[in-house]
N, C-alpha and C. Protein backbone atom coordinates (compact mmCIF):
# COMPACT_ATOMS: atom_id res chain seq x y z
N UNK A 1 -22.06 -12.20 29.82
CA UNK A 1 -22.36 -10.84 29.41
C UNK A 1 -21.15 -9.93 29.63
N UNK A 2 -20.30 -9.84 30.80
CA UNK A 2 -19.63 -9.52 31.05
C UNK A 2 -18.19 -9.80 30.10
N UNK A 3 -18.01 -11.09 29.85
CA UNK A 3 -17.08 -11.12 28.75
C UNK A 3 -17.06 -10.54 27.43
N UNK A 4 -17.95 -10.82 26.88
CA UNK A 4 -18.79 -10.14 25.66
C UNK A 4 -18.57 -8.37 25.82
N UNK A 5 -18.47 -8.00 26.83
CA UNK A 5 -18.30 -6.64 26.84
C UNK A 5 -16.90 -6.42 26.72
N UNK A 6 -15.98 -7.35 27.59
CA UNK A 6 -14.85 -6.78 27.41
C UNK A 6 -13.77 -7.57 26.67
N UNK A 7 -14.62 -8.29 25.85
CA UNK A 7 -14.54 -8.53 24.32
C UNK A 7 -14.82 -7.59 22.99
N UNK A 8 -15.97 -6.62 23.05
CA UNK A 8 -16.10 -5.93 22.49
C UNK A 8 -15.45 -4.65 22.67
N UNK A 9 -14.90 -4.19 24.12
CA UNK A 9 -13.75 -3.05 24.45
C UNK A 9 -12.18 -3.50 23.93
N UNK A 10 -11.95 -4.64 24.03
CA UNK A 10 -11.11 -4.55 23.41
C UNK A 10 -10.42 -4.60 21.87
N UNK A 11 -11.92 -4.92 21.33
CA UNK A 11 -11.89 -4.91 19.43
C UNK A 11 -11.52 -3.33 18.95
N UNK A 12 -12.61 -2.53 20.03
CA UNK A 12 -12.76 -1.18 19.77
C UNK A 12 -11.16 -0.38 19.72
N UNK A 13 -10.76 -1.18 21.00
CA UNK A 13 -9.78 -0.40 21.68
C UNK A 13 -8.16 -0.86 20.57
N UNK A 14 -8.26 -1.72 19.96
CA UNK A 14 -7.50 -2.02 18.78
C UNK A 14 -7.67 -1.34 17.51
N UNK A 15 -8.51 -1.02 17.13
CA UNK A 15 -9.03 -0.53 16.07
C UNK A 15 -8.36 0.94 15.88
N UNK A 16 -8.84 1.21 17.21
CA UNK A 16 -8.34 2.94 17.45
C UNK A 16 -6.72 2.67 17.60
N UNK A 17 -6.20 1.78 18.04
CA UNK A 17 -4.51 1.82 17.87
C UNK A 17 -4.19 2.03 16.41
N UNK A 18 -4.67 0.83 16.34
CA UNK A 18 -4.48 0.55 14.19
C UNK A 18 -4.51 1.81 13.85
N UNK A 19 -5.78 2.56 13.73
CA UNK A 19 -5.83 3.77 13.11
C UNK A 19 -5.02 5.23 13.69
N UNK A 20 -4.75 5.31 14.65
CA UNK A 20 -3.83 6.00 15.56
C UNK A 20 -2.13 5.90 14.80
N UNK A 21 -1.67 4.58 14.52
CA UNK A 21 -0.72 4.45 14.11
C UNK A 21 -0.40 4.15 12.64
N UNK A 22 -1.59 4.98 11.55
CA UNK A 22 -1.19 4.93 10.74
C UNK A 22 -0.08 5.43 9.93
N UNK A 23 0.74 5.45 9.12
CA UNK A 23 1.63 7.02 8.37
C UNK A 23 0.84 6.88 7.13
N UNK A 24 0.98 8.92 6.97
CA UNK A 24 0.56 9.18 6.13
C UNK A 24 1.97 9.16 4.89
N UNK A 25 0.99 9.24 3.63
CA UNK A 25 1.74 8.92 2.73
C UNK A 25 1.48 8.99 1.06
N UNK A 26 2.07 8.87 -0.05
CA UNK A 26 1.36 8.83 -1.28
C UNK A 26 1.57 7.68 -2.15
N UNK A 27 0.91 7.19 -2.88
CA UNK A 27 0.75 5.90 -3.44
C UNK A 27 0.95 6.18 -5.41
N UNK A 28 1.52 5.47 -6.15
CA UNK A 28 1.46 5.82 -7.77
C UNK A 28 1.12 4.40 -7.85
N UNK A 29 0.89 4.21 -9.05
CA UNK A 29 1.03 2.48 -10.09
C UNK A 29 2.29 2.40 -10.80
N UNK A 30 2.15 0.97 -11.16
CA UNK A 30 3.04 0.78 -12.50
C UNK A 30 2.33 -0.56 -12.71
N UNK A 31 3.11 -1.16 -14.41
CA UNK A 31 2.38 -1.81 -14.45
C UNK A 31 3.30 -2.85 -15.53
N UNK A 32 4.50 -2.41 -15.06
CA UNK A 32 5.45 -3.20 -15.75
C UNK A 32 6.03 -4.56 -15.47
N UNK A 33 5.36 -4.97 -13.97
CA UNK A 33 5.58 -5.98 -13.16
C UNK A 33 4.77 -7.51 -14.47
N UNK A 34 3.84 -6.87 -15.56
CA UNK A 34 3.20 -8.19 -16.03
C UNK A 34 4.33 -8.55 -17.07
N UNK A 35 5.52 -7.75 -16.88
CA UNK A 35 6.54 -8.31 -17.87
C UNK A 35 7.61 -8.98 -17.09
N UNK A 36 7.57 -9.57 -15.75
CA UNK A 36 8.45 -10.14 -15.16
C UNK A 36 9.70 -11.45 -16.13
N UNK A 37 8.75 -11.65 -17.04
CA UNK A 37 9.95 -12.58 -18.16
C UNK A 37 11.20 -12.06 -18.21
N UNK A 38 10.90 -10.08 -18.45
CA UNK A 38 12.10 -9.35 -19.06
C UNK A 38 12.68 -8.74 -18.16
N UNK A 39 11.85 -8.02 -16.57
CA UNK A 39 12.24 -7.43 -15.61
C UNK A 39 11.83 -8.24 -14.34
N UNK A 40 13.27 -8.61 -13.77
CA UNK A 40 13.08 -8.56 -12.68
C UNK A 40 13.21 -7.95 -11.42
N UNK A 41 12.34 -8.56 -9.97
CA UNK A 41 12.42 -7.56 -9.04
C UNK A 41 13.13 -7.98 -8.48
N UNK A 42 13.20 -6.60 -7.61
CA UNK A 42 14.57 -6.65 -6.41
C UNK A 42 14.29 -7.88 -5.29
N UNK A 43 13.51 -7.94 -4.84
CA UNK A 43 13.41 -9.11 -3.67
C UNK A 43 13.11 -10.69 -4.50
N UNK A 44 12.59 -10.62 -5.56
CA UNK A 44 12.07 -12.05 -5.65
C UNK A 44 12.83 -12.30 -7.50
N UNK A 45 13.22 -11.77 -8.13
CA UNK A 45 13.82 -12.06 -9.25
C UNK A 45 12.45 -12.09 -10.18
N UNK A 46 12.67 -13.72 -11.07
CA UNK A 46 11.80 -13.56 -11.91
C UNK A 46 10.47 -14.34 -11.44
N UNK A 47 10.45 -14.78 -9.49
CA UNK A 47 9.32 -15.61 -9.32
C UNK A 47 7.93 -14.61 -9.32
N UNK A 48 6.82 -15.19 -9.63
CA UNK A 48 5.49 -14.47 -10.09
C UNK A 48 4.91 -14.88 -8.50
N UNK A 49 4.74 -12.94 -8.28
CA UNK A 49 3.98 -12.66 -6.59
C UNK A 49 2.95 -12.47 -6.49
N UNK A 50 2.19 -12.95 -7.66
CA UNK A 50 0.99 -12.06 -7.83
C UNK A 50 0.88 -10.66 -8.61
N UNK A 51 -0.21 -10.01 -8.55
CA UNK A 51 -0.80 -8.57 -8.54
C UNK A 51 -0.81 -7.81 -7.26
N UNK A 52 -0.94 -8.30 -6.15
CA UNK A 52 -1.10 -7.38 -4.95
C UNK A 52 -0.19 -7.21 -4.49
N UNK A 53 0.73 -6.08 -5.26
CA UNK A 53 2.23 -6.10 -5.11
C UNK A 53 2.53 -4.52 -4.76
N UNK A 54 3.63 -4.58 -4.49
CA UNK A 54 4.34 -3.19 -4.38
C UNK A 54 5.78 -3.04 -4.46
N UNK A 55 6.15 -1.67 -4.77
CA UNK A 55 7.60 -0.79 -4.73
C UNK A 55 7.54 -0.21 -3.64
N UNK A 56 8.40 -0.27 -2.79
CA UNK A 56 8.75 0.75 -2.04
C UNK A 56 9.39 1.61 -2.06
N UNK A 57 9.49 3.10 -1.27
CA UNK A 57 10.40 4.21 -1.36
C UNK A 57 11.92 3.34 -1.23
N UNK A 58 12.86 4.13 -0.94
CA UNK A 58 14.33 4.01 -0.81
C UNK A 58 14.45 3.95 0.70
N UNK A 59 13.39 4.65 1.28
CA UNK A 59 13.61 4.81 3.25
C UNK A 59 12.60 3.55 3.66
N UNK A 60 11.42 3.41 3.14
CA UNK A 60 10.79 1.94 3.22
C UNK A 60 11.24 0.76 2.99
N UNK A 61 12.47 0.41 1.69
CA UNK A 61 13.01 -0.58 1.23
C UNK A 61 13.91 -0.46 2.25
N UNK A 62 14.88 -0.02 2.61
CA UNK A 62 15.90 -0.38 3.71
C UNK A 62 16.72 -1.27 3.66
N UNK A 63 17.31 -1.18 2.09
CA UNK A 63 18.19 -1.68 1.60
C UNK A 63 17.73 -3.37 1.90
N UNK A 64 16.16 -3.54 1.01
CA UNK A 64 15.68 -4.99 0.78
C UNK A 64 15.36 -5.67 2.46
N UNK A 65 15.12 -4.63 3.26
CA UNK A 65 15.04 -5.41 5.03
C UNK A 65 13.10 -5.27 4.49
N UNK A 66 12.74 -4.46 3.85
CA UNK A 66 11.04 -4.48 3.69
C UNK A 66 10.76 -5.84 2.63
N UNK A 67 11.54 -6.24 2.48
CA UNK A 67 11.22 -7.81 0.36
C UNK A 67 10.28 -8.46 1.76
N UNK A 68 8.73 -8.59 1.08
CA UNK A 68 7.95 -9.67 1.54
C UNK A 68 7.37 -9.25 2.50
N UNK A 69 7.36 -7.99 2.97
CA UNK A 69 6.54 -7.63 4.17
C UNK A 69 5.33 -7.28 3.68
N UNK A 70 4.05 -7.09 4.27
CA UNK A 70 2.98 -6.68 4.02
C UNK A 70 1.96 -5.63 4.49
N UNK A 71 1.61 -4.79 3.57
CA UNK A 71 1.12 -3.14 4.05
C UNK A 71 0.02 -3.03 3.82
N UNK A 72 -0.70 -2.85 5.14
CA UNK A 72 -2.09 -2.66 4.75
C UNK A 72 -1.84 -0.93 3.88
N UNK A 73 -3.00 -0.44 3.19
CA UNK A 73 -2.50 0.75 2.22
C UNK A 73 -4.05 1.13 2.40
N UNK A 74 -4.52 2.47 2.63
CA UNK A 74 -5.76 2.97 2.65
C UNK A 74 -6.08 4.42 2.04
N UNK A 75 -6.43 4.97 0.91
CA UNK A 75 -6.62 5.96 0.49
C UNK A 75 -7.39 6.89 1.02
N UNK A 76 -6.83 8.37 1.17
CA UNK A 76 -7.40 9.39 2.31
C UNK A 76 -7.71 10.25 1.46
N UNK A 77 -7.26 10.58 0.02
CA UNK A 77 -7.52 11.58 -0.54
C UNK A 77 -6.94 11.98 -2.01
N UNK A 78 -6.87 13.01 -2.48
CA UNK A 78 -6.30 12.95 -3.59
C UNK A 78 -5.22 14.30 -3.44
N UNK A 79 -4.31 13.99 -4.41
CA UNK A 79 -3.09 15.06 -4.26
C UNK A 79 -3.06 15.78 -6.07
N UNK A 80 -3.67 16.15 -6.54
CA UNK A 80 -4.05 17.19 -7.59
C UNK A 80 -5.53 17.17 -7.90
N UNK A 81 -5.89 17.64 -8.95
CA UNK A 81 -6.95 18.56 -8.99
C UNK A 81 -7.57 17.74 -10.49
N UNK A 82 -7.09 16.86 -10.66
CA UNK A 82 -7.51 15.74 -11.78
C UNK A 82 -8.30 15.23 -11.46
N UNK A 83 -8.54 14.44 -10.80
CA UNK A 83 -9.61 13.50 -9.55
C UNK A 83 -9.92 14.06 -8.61
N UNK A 84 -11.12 14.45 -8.57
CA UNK A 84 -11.84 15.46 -6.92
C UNK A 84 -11.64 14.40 -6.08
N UNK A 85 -12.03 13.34 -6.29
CA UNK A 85 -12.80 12.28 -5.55
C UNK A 85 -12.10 10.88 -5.82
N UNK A 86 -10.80 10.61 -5.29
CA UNK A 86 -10.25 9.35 -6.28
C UNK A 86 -10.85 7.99 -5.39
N UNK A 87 -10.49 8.42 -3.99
CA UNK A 87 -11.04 7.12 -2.89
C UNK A 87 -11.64 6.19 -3.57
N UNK A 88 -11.86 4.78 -3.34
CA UNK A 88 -12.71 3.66 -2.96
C UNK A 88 -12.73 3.29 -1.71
N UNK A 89 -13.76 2.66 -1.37
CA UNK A 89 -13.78 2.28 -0.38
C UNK A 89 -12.86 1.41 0.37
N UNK A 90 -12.56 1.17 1.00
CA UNK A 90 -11.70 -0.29 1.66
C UNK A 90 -10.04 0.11 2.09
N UNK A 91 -9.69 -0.54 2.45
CA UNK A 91 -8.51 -0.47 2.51
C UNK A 91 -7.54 -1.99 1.60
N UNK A 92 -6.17 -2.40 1.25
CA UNK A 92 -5.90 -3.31 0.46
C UNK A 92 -4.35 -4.07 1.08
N UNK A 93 -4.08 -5.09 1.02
CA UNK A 93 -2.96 -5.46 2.08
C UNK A 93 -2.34 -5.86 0.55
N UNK A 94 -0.50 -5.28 0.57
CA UNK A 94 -0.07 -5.51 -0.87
C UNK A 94 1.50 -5.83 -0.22
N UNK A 95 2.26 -7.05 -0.74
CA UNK A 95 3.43 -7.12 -0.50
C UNK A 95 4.45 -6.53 -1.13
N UNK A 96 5.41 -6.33 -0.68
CA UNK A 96 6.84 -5.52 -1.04
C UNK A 96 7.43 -6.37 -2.15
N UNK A 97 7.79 -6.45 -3.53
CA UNK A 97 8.53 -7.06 -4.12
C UNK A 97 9.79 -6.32 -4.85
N UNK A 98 9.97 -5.26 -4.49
CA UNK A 98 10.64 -4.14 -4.88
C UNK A 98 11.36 -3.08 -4.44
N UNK A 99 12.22 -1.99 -4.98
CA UNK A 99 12.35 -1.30 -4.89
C UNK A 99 12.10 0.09 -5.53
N UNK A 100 11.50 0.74 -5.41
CA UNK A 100 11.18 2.21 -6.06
C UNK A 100 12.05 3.11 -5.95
N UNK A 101 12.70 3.29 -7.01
CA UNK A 101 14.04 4.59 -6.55
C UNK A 101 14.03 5.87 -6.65
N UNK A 102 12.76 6.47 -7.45
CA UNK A 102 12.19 7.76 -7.33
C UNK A 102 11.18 8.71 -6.36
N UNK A 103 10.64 7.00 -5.53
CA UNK A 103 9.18 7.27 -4.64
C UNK A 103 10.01 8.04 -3.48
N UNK A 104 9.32 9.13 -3.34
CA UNK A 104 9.43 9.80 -1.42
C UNK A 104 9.93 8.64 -0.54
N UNK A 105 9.94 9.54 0.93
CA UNK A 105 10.02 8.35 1.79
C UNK A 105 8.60 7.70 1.70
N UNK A 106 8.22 8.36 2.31
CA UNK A 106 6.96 7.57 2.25
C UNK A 106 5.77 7.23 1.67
N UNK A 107 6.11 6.59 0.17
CA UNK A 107 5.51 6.65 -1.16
C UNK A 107 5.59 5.20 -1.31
N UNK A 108 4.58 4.69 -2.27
CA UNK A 108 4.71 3.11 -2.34
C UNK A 108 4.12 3.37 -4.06
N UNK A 109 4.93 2.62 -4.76
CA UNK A 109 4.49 2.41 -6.62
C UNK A 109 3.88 1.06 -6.16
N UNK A 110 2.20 0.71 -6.33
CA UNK A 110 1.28 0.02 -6.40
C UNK A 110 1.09 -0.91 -7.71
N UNK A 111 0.86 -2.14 -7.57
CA UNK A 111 0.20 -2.74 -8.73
C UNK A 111 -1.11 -1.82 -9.56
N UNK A 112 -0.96 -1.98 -10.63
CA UNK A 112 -2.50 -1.17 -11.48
C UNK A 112 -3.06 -2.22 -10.44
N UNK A 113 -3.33 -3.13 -10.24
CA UNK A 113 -4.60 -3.66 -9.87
C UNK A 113 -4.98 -3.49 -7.91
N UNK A 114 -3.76 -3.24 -7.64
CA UNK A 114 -4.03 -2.97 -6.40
C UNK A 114 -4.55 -1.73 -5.70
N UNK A 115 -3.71 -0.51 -6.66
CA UNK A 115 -4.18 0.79 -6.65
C UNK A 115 -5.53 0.80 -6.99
N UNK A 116 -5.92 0.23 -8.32
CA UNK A 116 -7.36 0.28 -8.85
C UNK A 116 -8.04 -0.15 -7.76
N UNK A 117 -8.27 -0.85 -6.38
CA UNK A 117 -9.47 -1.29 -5.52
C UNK A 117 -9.09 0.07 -4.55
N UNK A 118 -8.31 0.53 -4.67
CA UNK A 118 -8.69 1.95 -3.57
C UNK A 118 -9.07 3.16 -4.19
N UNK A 119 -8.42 3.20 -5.47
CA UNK A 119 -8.51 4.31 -5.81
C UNK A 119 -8.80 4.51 -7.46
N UNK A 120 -9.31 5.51 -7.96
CA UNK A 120 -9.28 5.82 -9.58
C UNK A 120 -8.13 5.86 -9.84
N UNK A 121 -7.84 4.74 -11.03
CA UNK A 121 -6.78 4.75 -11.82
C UNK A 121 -5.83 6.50 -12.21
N UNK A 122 -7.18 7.52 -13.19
CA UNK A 122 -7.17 8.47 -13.70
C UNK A 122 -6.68 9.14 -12.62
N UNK A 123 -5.90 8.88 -11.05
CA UNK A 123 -5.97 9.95 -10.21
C UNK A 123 -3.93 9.87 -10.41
N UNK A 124 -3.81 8.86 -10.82
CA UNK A 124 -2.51 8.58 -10.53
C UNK A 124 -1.66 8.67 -9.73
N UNK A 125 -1.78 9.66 -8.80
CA UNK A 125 -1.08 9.72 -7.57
C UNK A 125 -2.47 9.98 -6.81
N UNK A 126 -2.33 9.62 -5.24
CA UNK A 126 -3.27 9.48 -4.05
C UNK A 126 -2.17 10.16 -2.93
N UNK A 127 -3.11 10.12 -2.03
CA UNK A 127 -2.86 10.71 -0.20
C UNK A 127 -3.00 8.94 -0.07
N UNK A 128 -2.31 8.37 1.24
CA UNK A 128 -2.59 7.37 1.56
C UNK A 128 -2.70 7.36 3.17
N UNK A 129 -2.66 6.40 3.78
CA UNK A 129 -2.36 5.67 5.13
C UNK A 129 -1.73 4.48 4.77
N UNK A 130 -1.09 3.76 5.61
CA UNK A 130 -0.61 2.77 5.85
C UNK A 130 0.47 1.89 7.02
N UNK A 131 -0.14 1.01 7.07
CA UNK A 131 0.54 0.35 8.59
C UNK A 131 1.00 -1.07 8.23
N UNK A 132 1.84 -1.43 8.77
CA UNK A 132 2.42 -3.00 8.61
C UNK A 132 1.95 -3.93 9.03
């Protein structure tokens, strides 16, 4: 019984780190990655990473030290007045295959399909969280 408890203090007590140490941040799509024949990316060329992909900013890429890392990404809100309500539920873990050279620091260009499980497409830009 006693373990079980401080088994369950310490799930809790992680959880609240995780979320404690999120950064905030904003998220776009693209969706030019299904033409990898013609464009390739910065970390992986023309090998196919999937859909649950990402660009990173210029301060996130770190001159290609982020190629292959993986971000959990969680939508907090919306940043215009297009989408009241863009959220989905969940949060989505998406790897780095890129570089984004227009995104903020702390901006990530999303797969359409990865953005689509957090958020409305129609919102195009989001508020995010995200942790490594």
């Amino acid at each position: 019984m006693a373990i079980e408890r401080v088994l369950i203090l310490a799930l809790v007590a992680s959880c609240l780190i995780s979320m404690s140490t999120a950064i905030p941040g904003q998220a776009t799509f693209y969706t030019t990655y299904v033409l990898l024949m013609i464009t390739a990316s910065s970390c992986y060329g023309f090998q196919d990473q999937g859909t649950m992909i990402a660009a990173a900013s210029p301060a996130i890429f770190n001159n290609r030290a982020a190629c292959g890392r993986r971000y959990r990404i969680r939508c907090t809100g919306r940043t215009n007045l297009g989408v009241l309500q863009p959220c989905r539920n969940g949060e989505i873990t998406v790897r780095v295959v890129d570089l984004c050279p227009g995104c903020q620091d702390n901006q990530f260009d999303l797969s359409q399909e990865a953005f689509s499980m957090i958020a409305d497409p129609n919102a195009g830009r989001i508020l995010i969280e995200y942790n490594e």
